[in-house]
Protein backbone atom coordinates (compact mmCIF):
# COMPACT_ATOMS: atom_id res chain seq x y z
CA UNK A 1 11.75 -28.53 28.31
CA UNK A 2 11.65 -31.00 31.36
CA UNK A 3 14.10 -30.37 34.10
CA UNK A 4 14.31 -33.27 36.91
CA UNK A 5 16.54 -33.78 40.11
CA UNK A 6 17.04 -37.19 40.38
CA UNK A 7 19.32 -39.32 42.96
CA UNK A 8 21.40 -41.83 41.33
CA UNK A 9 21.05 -45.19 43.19
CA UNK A 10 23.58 -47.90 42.53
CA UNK A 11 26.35 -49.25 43.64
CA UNK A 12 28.78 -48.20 40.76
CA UNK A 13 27.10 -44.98 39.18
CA UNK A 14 27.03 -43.95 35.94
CA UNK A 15 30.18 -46.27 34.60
CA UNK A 16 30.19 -48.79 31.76
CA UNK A 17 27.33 -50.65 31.48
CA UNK A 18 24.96 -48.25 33.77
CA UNK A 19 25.98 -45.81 31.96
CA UNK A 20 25.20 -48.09 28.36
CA UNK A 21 21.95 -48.80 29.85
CA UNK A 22 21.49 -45.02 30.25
CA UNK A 23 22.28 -44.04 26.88
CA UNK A 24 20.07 -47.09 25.14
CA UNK A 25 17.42 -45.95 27.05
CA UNK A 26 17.60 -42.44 25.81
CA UNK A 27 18.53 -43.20 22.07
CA UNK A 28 14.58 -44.46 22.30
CA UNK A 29 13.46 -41.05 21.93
CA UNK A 30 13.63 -38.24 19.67
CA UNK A 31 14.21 -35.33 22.80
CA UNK A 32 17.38 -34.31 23.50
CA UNK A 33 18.94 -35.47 26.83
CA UNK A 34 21.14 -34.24 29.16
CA UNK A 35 22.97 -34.83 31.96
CA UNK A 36 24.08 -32.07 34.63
CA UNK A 37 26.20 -32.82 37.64
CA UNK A 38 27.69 -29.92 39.35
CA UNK A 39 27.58 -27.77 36.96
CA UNK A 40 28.98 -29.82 34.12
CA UNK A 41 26.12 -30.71 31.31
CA UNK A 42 26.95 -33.57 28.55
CA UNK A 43 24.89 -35.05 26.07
CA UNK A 44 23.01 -37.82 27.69
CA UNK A 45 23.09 -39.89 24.69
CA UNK A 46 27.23 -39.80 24.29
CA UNK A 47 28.13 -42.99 26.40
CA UNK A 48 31.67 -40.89 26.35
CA UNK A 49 30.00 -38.00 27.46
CA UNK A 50 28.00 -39.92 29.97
CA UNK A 51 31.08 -41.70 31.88
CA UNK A 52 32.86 -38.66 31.53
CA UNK A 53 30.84 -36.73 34.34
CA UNK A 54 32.38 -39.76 37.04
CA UNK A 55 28.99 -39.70 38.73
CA UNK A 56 28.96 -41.91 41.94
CA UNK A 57 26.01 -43.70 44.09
CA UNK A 58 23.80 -40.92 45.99
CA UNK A 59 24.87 -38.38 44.05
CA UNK A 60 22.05 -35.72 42.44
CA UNK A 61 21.52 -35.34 39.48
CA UNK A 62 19.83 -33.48 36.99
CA UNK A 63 18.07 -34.38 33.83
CA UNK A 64 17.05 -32.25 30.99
CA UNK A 65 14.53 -33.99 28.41
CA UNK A 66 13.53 -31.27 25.69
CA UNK A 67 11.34 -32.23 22.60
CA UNK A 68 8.56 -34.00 21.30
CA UNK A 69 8.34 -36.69 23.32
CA UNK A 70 10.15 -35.19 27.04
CA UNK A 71 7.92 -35.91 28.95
CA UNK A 72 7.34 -39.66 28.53
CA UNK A 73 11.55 -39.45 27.93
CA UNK A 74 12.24 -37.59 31.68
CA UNK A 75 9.53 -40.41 33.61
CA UNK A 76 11.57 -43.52 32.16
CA UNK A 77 14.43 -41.43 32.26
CA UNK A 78 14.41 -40.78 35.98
CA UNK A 79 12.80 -44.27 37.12
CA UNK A 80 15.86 -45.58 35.62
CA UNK A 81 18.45 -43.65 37.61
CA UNK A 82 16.65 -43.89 40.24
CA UNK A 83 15.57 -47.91 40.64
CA UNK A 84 16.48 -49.63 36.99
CA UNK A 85 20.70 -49.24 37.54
CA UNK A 86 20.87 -52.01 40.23
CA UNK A 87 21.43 -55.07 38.58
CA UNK A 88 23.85 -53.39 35.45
C-alpha cells in the first residue's frame, strides 16, 4: 500500500469534469484508490464518491493506491492532482 499527500492545484477542485478526469485516470489500473480529505475516505474510482468529498484548490490531500500495480497508479495519480487538473 502507497500512501501520498498531495496538494490539489486548480481552480475548481475535484468537481465534474476534474473530478471525471480523476476517476478515468484511476479506472486504468487494477489497485484500489482512494481518496482521504479530513478524515473522510471514498473510493477514488466512484465519480459520486469523488465529488462528494467537496475538495477545493490548495487543499491536501491524501491518496491511497494499494495493489498490483500502486506504485505506477500513486506517480500518475499524484502528478495529476497536482499539475494535470488545470485545463478540465
Amino acid at each position: 500500500m502507497i500512501t501520498k499527500k498531495v496538494i490539489l492545484n486548480n481552480e475548481v477542485g475535484l468537481h465534474a469534469r476534474p473530478a471525471a478526469l480523476f476517476v478515468q485516470t484511476a479506472n486504468k489500473f487494477t489497485s484500489d484508490v482512494y481518496i482521504e480529505l479530513k478524515g473522510i475516505r471514498v473510493d477514488g474510482k466512484s465519480i459520486m464518491g469523488v465529488m462528494s468529498l467537496g475538495a477545493f484548490n490548495g487543499e491536501e490531500i491524501i491518496l491511497i493506491v494499494d495493489g498490483e500495480d500502486e506504485k505506477e497508479a500513486s506517480e500518475e495519480l499524484a502528478k495529476l492532482v497536482e499539475y494535470g487538473l488545470q485545463d478540465a
